[in-house]
C-alpha atoms as a PDB file:
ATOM      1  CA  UNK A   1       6.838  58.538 180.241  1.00  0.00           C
ATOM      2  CA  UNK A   2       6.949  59.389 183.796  1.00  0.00           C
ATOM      3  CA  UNK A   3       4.394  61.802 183.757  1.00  0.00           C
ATOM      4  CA  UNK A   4       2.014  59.158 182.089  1.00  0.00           C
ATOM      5  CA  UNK A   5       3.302  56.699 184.871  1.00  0.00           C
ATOM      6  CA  UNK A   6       2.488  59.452 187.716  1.00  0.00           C
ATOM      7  CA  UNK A   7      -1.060  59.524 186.496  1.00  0.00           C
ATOM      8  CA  UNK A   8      -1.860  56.054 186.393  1.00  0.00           C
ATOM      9  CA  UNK A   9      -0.625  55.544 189.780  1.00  0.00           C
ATOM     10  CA  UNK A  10      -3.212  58.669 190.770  1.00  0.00           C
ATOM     11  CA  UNK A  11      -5.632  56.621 188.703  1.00  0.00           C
ATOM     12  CA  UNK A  12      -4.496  53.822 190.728  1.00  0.00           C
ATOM     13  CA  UNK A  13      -4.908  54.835 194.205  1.00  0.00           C
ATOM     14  CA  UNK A  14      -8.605  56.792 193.552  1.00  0.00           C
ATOM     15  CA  UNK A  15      -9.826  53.064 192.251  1.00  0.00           C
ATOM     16  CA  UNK A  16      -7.839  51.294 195.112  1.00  0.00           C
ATOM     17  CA  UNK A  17      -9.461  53.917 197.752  1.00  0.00           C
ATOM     18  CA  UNK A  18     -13.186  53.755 196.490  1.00  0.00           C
ATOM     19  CA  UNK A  19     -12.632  49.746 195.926  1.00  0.00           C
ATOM     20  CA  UNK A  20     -11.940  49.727 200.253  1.00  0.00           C
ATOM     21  CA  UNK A  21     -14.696  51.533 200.869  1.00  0.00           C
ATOM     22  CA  UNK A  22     -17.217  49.405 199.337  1.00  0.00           C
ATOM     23  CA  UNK A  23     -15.259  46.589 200.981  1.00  0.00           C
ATOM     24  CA  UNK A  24     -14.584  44.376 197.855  1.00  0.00           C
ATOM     25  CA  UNK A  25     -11.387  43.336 199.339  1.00  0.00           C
ATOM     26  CA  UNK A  26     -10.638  40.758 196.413  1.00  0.00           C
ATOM     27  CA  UNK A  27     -10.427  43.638 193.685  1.00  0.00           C
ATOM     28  CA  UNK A  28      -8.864  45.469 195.866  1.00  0.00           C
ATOM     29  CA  UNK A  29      -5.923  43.078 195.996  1.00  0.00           C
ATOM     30  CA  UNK A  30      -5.795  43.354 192.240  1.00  0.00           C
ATOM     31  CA  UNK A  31      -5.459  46.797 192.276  1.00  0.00           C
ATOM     32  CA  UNK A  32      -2.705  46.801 194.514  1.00  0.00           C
ATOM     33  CA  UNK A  33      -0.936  44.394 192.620  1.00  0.00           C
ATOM     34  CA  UNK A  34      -0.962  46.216 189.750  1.00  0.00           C
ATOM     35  CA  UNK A  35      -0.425  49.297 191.748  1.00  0.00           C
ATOM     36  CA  UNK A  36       2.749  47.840 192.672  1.00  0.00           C
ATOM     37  CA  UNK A  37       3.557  47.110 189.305  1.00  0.00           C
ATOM     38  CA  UNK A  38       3.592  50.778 188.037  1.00  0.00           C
ATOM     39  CA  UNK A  39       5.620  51.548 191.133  1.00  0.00           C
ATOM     40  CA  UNK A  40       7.760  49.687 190.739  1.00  0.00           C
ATOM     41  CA  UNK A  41       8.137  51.349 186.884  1.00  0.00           C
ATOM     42  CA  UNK A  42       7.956  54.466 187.875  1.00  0.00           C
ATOM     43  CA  UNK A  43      11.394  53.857 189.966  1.00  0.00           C
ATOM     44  CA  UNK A  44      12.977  51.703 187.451  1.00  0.00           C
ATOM     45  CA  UNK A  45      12.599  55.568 184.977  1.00  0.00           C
ATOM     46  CA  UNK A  46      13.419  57.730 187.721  1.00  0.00           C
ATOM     47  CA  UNK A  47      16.621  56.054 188.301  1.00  0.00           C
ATOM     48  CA  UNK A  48      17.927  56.448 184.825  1.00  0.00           C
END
């Protein structure tokens, strides 16, 4: 589980990074969002 969690947020922040830089700022916030979301997840199984 947290190995699949690791590489969505990788996923994540590759989308998130090329989203900036073509400066579509509105899916960018969704990314993040959801970004924070599978943080967030990742914590909550890495402090069982």
């Amino acid at each position: 589980m947290i190995t699949k969690l690791f590489l969505e947020l990788k996923k994540l922040f590759a989308e998130l990074a090329s989203t900036l830089i073509l400066g579509k700022n509105k899916d960018a916030a969704h990314i993040a969002l959801v970004l924070s979301e599978k943080s967030r997840a990742l914590a909550e199984e890495l402090a069982k």
